[in-house]
Every structure is written in C-alpha cells, then in structure tokens.
C-alpha atoms as a PDB file:
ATOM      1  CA  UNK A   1     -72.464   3.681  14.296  1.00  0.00           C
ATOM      2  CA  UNK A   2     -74.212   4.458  17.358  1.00  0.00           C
ATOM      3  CA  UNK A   3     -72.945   6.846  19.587  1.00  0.00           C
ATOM      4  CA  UNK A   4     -71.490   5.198  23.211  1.00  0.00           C
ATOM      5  CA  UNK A   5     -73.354   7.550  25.501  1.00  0.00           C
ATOM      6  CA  UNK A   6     -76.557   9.013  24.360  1.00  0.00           C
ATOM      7  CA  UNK A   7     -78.398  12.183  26.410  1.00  0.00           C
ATOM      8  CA  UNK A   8     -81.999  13.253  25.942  1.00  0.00           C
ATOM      9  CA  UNK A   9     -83.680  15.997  27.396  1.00  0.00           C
ATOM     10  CA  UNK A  10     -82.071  15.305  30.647  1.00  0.00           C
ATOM     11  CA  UNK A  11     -83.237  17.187  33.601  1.00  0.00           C
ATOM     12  CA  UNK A  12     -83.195  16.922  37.331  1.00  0.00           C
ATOM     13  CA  UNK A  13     -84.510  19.302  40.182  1.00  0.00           C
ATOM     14  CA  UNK A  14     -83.584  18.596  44.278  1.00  0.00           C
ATOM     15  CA  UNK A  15     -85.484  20.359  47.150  1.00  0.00           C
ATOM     16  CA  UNK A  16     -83.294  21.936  49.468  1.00  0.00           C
ATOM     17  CA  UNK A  17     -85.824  22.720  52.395  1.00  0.00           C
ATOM     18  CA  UNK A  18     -88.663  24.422  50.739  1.00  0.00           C
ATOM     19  CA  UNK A  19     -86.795  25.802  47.331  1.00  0.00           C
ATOM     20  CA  UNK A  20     -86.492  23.907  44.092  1.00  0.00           C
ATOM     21  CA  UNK A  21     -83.068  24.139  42.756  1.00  0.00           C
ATOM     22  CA  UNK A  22     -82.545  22.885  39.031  1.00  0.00           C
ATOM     23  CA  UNK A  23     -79.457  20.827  38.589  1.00  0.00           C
ATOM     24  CA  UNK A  24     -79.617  20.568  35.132  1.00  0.00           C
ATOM     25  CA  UNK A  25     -82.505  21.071  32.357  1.00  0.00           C
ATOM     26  CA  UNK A  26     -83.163  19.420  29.407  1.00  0.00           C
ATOM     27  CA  UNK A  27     -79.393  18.260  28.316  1.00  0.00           C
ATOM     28  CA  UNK A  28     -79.066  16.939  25.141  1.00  0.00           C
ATOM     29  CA  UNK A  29     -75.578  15.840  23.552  1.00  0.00           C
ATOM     30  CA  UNK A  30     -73.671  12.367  22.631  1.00  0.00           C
ATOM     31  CA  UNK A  31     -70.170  10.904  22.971  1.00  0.00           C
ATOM     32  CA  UNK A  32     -68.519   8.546  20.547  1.00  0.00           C
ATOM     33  CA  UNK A  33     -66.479   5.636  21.408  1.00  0.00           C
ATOM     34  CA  UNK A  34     -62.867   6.803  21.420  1.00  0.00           C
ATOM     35  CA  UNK A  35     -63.611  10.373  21.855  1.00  0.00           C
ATOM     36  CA  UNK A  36     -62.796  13.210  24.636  1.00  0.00           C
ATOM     37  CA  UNK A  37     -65.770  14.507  25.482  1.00  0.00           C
ATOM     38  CA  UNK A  38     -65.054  17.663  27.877  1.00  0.00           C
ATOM     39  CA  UNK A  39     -67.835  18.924  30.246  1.00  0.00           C
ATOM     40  CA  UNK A  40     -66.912  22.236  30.628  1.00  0.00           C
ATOM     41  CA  UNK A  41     -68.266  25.250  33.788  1.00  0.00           C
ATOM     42  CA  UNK A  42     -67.994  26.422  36.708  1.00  0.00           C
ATOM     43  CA  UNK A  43     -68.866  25.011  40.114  1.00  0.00           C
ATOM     44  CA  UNK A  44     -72.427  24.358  40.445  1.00  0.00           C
ATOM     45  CA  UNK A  45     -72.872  24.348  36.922  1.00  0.00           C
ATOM     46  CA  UNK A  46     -74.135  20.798  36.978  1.00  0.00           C
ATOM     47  CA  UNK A  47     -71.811  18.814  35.592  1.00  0.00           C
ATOM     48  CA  UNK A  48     -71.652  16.403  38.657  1.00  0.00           C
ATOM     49  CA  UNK A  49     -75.756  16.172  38.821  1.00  0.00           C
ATOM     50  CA  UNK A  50     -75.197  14.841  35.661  1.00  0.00           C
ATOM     51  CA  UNK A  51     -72.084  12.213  36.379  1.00  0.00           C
ATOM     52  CA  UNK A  52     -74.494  11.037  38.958  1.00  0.00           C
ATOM     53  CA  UNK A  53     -77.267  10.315  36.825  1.00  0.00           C
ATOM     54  CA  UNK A  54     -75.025   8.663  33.770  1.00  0.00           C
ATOM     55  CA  UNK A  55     -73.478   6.482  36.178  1.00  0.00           C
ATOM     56  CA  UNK A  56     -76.644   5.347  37.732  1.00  0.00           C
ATOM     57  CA  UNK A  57     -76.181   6.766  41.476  1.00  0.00           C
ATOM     58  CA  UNK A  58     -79.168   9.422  40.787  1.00  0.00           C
ATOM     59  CA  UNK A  59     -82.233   8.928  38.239  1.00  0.00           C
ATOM     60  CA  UNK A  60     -83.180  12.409  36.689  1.00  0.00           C
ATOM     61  CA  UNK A  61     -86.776  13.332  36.820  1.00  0.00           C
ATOM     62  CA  UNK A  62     -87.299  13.451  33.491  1.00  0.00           C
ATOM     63  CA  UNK A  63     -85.567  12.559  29.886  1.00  0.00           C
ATOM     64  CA  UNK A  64     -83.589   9.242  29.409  1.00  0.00           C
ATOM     65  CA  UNK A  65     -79.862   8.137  29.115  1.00  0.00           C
ATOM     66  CA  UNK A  66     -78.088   5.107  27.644  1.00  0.00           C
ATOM     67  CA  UNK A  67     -74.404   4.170  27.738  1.00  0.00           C
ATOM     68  CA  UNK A  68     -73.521   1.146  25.404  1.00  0.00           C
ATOM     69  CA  UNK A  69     -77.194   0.943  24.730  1.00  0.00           C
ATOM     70  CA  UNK A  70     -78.526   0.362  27.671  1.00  0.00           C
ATOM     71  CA  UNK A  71     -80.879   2.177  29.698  1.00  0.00           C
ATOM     72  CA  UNK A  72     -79.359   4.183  32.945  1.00  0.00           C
ATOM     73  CA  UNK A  73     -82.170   3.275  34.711  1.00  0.00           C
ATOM     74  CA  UNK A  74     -82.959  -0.489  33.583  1.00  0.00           C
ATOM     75  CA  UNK A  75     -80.174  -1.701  32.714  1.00  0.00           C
ATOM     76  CA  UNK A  76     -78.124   0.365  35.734  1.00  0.00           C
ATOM     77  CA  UNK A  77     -76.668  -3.556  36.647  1.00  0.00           C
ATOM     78  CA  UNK A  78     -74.996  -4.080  33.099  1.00  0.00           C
ATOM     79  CA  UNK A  79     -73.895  -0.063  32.929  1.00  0.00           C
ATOM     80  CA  UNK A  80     -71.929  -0.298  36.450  1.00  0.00           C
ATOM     81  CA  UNK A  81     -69.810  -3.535  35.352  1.00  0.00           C
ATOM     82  CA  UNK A  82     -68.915  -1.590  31.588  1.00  0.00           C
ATOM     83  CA  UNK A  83     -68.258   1.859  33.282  1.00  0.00           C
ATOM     84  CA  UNK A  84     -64.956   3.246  34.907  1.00  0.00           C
ATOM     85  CA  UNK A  85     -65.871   6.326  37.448  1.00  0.00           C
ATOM     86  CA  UNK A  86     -63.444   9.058  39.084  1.00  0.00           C
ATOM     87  CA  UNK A  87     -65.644  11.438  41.647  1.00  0.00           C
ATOM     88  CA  UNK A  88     -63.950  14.555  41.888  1.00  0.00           C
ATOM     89  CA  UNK A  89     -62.757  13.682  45.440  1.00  0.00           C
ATOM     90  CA  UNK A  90     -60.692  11.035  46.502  1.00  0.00           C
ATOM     91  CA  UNK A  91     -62.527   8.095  47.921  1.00  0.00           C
ATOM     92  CA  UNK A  92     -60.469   5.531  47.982  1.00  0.00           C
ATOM     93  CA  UNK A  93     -59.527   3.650  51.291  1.00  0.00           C
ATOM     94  CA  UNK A  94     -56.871   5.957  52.920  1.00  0.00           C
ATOM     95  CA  UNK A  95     -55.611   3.466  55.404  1.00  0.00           C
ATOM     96  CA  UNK A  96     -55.381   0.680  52.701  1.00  0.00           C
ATOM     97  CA  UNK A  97     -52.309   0.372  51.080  1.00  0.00           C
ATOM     98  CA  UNK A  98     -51.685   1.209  46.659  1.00  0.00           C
ATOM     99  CA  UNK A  99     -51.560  -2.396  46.457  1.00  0.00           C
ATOM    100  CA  UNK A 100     -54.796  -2.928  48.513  1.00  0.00           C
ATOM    101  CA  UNK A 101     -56.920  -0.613  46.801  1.00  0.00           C
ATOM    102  CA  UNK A 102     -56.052  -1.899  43.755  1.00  0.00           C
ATOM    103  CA  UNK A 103     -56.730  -5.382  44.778  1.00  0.00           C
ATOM    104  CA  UNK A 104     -60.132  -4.550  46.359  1.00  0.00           C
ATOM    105  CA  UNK A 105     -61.592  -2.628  43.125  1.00  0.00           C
ATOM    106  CA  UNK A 106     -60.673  -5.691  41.068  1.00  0.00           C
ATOM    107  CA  UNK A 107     -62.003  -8.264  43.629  1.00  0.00           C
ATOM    108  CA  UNK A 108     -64.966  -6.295  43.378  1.00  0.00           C
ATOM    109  CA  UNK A 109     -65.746  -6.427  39.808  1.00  0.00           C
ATOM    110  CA  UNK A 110     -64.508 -10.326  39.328  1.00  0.00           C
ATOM    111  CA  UNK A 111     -61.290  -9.671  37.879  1.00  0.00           C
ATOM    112  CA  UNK A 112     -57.442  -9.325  39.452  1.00  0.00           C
ATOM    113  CA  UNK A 113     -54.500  -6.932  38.734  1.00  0.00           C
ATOM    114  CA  UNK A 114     -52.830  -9.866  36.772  1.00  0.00           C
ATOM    115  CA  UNK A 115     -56.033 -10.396  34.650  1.00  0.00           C
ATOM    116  CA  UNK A 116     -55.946  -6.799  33.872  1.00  0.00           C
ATOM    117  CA  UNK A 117     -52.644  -5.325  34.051  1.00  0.00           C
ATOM    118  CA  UNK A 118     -52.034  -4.718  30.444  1.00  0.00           C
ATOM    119  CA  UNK A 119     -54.743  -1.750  30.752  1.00  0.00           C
ATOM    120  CA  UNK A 120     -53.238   0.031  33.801  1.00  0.00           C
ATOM    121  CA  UNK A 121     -49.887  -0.961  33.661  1.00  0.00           C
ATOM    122  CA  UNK A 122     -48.060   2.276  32.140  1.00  0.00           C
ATOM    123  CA  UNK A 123     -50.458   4.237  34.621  1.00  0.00           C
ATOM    124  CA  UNK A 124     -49.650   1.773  37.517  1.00  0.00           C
ATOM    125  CA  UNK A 125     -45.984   1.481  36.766  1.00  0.00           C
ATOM    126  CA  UNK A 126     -45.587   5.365  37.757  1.00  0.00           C
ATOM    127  CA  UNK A 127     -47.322   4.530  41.341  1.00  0.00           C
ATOM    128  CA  UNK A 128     -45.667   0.790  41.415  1.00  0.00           C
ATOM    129  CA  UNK A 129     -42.535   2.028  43.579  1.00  0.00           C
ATOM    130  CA  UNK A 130     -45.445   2.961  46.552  1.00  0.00           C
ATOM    131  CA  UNK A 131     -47.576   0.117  46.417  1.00  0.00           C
ATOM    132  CA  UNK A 132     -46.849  -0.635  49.894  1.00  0.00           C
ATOM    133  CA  UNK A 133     -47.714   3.124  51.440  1.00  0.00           C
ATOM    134  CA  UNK A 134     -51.265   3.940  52.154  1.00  0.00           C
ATOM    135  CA  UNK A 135     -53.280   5.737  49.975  1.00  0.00           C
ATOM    136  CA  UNK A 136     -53.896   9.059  52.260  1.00  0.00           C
ATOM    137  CA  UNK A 137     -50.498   9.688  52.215  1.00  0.00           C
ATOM    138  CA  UNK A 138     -49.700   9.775  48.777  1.00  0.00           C
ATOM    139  CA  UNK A 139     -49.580  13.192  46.894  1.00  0.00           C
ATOM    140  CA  UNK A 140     -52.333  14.743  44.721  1.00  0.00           C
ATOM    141  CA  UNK A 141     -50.634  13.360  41.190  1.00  0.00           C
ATOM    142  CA  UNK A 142     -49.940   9.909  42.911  1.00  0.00           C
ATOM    143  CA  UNK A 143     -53.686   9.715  44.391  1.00  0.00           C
ATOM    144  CA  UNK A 144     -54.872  10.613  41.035  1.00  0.00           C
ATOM    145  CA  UNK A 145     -53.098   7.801  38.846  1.00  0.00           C
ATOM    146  CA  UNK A 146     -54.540   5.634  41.774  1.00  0.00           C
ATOM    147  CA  UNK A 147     -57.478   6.596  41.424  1.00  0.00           C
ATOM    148  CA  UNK A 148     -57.339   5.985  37.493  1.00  0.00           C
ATOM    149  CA  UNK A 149     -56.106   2.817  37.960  1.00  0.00           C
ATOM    150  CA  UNK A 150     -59.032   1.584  39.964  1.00  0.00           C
ATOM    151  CA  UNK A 151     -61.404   2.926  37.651  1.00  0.00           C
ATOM    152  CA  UNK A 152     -60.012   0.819  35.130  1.00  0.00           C
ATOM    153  CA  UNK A 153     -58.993  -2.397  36.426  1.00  0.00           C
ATOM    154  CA  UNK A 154     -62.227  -3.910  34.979  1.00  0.00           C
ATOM    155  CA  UNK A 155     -61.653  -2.823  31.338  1.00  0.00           C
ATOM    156  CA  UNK A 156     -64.664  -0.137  30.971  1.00  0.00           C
ATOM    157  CA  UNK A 157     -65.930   0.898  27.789  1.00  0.00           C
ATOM    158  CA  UNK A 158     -66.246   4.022  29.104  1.00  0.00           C
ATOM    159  CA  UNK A 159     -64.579   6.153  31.676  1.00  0.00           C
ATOM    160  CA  UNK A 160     -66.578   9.137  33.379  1.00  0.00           C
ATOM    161  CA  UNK A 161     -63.793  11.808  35.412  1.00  0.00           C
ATOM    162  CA  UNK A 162     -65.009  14.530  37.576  1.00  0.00           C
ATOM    163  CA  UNK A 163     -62.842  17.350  37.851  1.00  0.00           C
ATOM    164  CA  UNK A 164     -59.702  14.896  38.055  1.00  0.00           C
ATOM    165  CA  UNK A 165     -57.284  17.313  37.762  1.00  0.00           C
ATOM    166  CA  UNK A 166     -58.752  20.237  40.590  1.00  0.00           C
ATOM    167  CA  UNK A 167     -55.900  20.515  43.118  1.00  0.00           C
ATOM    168  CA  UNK A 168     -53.460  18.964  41.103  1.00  0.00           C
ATOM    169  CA  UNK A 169     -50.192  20.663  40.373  1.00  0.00           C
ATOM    170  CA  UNK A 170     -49.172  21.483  36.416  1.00  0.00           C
ATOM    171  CA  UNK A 171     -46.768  18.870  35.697  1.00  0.00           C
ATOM    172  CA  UNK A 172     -49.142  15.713  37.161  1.00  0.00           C
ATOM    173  CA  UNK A 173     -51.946  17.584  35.362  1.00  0.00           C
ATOM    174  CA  UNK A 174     -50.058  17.462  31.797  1.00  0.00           C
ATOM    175  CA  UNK A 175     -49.591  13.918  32.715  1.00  0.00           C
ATOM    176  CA  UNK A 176     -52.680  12.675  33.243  1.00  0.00           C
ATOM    177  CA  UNK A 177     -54.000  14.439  29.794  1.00  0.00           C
ATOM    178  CA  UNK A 178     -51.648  12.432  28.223  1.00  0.00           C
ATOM    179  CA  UNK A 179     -52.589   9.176  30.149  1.00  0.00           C
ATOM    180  CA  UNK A 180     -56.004  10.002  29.082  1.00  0.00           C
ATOM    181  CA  UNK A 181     -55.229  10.104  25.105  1.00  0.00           C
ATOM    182  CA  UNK A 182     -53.382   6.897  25.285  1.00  0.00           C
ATOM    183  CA  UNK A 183     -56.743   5.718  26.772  1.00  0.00           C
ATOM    184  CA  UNK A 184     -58.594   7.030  24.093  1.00  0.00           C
ATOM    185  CA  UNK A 185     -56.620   5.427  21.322  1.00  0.00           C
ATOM    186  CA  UNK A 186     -57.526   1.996  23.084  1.00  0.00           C
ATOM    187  CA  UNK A 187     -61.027   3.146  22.037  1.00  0.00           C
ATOM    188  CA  UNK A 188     -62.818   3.866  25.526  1.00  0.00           C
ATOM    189  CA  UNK A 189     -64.959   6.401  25.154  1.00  0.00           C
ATOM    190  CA  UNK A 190     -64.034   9.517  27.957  1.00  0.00           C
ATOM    191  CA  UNK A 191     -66.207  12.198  29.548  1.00  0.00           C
ATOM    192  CA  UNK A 192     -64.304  14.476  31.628  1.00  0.00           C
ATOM    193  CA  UNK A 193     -65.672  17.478  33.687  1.00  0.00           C
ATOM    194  CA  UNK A 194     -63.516  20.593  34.508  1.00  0.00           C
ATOM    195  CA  UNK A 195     -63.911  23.844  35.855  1.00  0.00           C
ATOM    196  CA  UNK A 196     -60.010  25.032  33.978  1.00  0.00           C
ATOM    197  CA  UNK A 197     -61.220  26.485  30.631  1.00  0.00           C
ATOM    198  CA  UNK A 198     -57.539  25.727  29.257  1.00  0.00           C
ATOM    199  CA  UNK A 199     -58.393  22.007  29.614  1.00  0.00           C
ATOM    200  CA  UNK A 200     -61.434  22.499  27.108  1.00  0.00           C
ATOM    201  CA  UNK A 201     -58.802  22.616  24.255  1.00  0.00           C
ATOM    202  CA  UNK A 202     -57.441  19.332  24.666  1.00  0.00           C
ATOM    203  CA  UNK A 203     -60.824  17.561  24.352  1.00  0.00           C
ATOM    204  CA  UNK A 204     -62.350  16.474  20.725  1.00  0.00           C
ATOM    205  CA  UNK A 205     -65.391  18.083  21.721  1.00  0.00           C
ATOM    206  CA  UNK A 206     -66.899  20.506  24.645  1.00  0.00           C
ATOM    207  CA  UNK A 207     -70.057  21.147  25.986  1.00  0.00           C
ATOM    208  CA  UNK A 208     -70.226  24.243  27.994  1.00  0.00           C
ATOM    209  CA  UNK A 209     -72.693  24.624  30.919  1.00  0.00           C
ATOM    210  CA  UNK A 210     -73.964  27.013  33.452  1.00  0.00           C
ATOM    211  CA  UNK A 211     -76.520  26.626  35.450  1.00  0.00           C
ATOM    212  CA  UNK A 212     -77.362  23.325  34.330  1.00  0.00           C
ATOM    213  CA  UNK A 213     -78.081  24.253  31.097  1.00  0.00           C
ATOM    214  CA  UNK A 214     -75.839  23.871  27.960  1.00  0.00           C
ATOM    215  CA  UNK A 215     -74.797  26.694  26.253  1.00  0.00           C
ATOM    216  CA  UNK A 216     -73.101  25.128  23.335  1.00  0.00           C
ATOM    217  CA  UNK A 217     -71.872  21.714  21.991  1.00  0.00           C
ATOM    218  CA  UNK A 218     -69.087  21.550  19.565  1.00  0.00           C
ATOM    219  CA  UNK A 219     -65.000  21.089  18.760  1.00  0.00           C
ATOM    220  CA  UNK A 220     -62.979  23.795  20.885  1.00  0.00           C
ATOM    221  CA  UNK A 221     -62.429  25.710  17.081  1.00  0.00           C
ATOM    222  CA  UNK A 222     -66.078  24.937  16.565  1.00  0.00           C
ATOM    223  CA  UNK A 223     -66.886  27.164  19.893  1.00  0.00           C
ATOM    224  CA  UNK A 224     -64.235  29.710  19.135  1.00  0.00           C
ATOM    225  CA  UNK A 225     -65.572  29.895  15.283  1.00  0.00           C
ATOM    226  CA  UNK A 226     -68.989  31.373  17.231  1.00  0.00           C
ATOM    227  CA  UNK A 227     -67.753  34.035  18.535  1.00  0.00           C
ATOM    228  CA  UNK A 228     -68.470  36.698  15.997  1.00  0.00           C
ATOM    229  CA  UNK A 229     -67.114  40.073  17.595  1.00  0.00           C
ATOM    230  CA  UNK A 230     -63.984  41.751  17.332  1.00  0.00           C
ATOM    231  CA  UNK A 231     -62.302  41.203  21.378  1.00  0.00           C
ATOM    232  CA  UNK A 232     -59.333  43.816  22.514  1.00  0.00           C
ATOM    233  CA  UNK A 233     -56.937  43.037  24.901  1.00  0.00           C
ATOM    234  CA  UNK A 234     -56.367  46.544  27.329  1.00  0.00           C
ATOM    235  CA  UNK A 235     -53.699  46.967  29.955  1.00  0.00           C
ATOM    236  CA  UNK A 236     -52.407  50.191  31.368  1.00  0.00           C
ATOM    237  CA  UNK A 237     -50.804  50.947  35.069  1.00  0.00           C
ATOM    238  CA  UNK A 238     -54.221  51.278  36.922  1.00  0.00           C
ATOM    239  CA  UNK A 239     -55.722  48.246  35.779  1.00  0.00           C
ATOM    240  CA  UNK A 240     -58.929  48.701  38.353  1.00  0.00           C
ATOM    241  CA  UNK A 241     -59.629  51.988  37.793  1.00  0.00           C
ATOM    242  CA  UNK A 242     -59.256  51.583  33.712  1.00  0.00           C
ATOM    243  CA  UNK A 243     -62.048  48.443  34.313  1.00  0.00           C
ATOM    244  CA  UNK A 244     -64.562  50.754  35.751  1.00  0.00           C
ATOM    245  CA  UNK A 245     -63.785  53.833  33.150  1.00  0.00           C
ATOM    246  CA  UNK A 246     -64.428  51.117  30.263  1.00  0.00           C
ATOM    247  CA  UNK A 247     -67.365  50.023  31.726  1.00  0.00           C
ATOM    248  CA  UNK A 248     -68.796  53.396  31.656  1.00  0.00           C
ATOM    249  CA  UNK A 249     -69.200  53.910  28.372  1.00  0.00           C
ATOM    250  CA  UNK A 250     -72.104  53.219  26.972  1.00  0.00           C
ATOM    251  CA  UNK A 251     -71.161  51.489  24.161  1.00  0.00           C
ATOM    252  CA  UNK A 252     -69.123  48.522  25.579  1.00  0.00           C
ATOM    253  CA  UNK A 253     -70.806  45.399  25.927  1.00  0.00           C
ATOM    254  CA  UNK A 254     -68.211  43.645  28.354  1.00  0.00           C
ATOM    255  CA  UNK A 255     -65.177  44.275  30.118  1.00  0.00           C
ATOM    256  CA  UNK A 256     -63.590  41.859  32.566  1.00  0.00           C
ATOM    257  CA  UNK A 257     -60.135  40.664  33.505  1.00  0.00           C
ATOM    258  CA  UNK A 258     -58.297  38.190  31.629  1.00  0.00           C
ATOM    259  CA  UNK A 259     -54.601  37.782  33.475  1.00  0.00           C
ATOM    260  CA  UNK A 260     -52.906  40.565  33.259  1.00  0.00           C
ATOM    261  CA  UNK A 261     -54.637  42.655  30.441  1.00  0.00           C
ATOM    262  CA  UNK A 262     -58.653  43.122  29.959  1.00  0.00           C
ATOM    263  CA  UNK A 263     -60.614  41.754  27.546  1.00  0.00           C
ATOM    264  CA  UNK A 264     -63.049  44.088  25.851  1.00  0.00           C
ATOM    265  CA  UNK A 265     -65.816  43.430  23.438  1.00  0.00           C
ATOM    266  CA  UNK A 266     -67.489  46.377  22.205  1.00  0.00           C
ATOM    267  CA  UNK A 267     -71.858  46.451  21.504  1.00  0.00           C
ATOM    268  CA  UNK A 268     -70.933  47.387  17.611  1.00  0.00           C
ATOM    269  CA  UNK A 269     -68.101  47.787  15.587  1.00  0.00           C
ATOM    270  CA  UNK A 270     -66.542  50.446  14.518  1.00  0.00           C
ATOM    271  CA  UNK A 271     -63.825  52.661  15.645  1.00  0.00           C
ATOM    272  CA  UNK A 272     -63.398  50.833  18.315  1.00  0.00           C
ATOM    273  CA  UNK A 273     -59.710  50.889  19.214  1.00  0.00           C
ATOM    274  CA  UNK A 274     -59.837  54.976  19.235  1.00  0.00           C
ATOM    275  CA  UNK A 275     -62.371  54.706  21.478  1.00  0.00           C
ATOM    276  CA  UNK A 276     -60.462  52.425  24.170  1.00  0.00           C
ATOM    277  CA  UNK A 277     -56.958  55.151  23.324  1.00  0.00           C
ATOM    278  CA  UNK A 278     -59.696  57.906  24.020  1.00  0.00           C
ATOM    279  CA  UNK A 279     -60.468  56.267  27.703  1.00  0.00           C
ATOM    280  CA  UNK A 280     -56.836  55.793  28.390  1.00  0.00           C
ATOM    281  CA  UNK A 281     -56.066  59.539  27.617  1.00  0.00           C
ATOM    282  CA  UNK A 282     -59.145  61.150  29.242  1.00  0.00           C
ATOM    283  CA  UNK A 283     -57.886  58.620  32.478  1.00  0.00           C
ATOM    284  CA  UNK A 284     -54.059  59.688  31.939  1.00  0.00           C
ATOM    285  CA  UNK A 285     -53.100  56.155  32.074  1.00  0.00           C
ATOM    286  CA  UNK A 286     -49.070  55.248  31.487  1.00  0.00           C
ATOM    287  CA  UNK A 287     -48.058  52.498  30.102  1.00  0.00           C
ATOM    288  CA  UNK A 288     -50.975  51.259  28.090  1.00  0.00           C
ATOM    289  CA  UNK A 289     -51.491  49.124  25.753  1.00  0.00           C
ATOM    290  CA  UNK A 290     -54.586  48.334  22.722  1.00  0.00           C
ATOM    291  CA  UNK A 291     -54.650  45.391  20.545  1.00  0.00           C
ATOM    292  CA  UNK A 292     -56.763  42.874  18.890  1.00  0.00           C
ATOM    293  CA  UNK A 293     -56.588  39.212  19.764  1.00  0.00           C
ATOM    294  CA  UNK A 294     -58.201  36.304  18.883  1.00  0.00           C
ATOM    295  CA  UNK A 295     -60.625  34.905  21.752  1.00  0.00           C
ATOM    296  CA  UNK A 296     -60.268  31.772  23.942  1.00  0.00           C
ATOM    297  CA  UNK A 297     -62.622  28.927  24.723  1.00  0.00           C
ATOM    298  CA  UNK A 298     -63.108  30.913  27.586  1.00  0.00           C
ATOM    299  CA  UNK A 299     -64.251  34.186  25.968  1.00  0.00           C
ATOM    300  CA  UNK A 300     -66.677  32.518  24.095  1.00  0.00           C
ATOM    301  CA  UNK A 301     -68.109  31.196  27.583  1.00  0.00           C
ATOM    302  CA  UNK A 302     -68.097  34.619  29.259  1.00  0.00           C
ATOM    303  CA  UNK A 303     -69.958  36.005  25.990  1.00  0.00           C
ATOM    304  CA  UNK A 304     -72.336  32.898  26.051  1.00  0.00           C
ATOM    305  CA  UNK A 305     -73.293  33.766  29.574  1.00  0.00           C
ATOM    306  CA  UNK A 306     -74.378  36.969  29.132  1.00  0.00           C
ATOM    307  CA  UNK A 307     -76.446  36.187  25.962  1.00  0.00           C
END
C-alpha cells in the first residue's frame, strides 16, 4: 500500500538580508495511514519549514512531496480540503466565541458541526460547557482541543500538529496524546512536531532533526537500539564542578546534564566506572553516585549531534 505522505529529497533555503540560511536539506522519510509519525528537535531545527511546505503554504526549492498522492505543489487545491493543520500558535479568532470558531472552520470547508460531529465530538464534548466564551480567554488545554477540533471538522485524511503541546501543562498534555491515538485508530494518518524528547516515545515512529537535516528515521526502540556505547549516570554534591573535572579527561567523549545526575559516555570501553570513582575521589566529592543505565530517545539525539 502506498504510504499517505511521501518526502523526497526535500530542501528549502530563505535569504535573510544577504545570508542564505538552510531550513531543511534533502529530507527523505514517509508516513503511513494510521500511524504517529513524530518530528522530533529543537527550535530551529526545521520542522516547521517543513509543515509549511507539506501543507502547501511554502514550495521548497528543490525535491517533491505528495500527501494522498497528490502533488504539494499541483495538486495544493485537493491537499488543503483532505488535510487537518495545527500551527504551533494559536490562530484562531480570539474575539469569536468556541461555538463561532467552530462554525466558521466548517463553513469554510462546506461542511457544518452537525455534518461532522461524530469526528470531534469526544474532543468537543470536553470544550462543549464554553462554547459561548471567546476563544482568547480560554486556557492553554481548552485552546488546544479547540484548536483540534477545527482542524478536523472536515474529516482530513491526515492531520499535521506543530508543537501542539509547547506551553501546555502535564495533565492537558497526557490528554491530548490520548485524543491523538483515538484519532489514529480512525485511520488518519498524524505528523506531529515537538521539541519534548519524552513525547518521541509515544509516536510509532520518529525522525530526529537538527539543523534541517535528519539524523535518523526509525521506531523510538529502533533509535535507542543505535546507540551502541555503554552511558553512566554520575551525581555527587558539586554537580558543576564534577561536569568540568569529567570533561577533562581525555578520554570522555561527552558529559552533559541529564536532571539531576550526568550522563557520561566514555570514547572506549573499558574500565570505565573506576575511572569516573577515580574523578570523584581526586575531586573529594560526597555523596556520589556511578551506575549504568540504559539511554533515552534523547541520548541517542545528543550522541547523533555530535557525530
């Protein structure tokens, strides 16, 4: 079966007065219909160059894109009535009401709420209470499920969301992940950009950029699988002072804080967790701590960056 969105050697460049900054270069993946599809990096990384290309509000200088199978660029009419899109920032109407938002988005894509209400409704029935407030003065969670709804009021095939959860507070962001595979069992096929490296675990699959270049596609284990170095976790009761002994010696490849302990990954292997108790007692550290731990989504990024 063909994939739902299809990238190929994407790449696009903007001038910003007289210097040529690279977006993103030659991307390359595909999504599947019913899949998560997390775009995963920092910010300026990319990933919204690349929304804006896929959902035909920038054309890339070179490579070509198709959602559905058709063509970003000449069939841009057929992709904007099959596509739901969340920008990372509200823009919705503020000083339109739940209700009139709602109403707008469908008017404008030929449909109404009671057409489509099956698809929102266990989104919209969380927001249904304030349909009569205005939008700006709803809170982060509630403008978010708002902003869902509209995106879907149409019935898209596929749903693009950029950074939807930045700014939003833990309990509205466990709630939308959840809204989202409920969506994905309906078979729409969702790409999702976030900066939270936690997030890249709930997706089927990842890409992780920097930038605007990929540095690996695959399933979160897939990415984890790839990182092929032992990676200690080190805490004592100077933790800044203990970063910049550790990165003195001349054998550790990284060193960089990770919470409330520092993650550690050492050029070769070999005695390596003498060598970190060696450093703690040579800095008279108290209340230390050495121990080998299996490495995050987000490990595998930081080591990916520096390769």
């Amino acid at each position: 079966m063909r994939p739902t969105i299809i990238i190929e050697n994407i790449t696009k460049t903007y001038r910003v007065k007289k210097e040529v900054i690279e977006a993103v270069t030659g991307i390359n993946f595909s999504v599947e219909k019913g899949e998560i599809f997390g775009l995963i990096g920092p910010d300026g990384a990319g990933k919204t160059s690349l929304f804006h290309i896929l959902t035909t509000l920038a054309l890339a200088d070179s490579g070509s894109a198709s959602i559905d199978g058709f063509d970003v660029i000449k069939d841009y009419k057929q992709i904007r009535s099959s596509i739901g899109y969340m920008p990372g920032k509200f823009s919705l109407y503020q000083d339109l009401s739940v209700q009139e938002n709602l109403e707008f988005f469908a008017t404008i894509f030929n449909t109404t709420i009671e057409q489509n209400y099956e698809m929102i409704k266990e989104i919209y029935r969380q927001i249904e209470p304030f349909k009569t407030r205005k939008a700006g003065q709803l809170s982060g969670g509630m403008k978010q499920k708002l902003a869902l709804c509209c995106a879907l009021i149409h019935k898209p095939s596929v749903l693009f969301l950029d950074e939807p959860t930045t700014g939003v507070d833990a309990v509205s962001r466990k709630e939308f992940w959840e809204m989202l595979y409920r969506l994905k069992n309906q078979g729409i096929a969702i790409l999702v950009s976030t900066p939270y490296m936690d997030e890249a675990s709930l997706c089927d699959r990842v890409a992780l950029i920097q930038k605007g270049k990929l540095l690996s596609v695959n399933t979160p284990k897939g990415i984890v699988s790839e990182f092929k170095k032992q990676l200690w976790s080190v805490k004592a009761d100077d933790m800044f002072q203990l970063m910049n002994d550790i990165k003195k010696n001349a054998s550790i490849a990284s060193c960089y804080p990770f919470g409330q302990v520092h993650h550690v990954v050492f050029k070769t292997e070999g005695n390596s967790k003498a060598q970190l108790e060696q450093i703690i007692a040579q800095g008279k550290y108290s209340q230390s701590e050495v121990k080998l731990i299996e490495p995050s989504v987000e490990d595998c990024f930081m080591a990916l960056m520096q390769e």
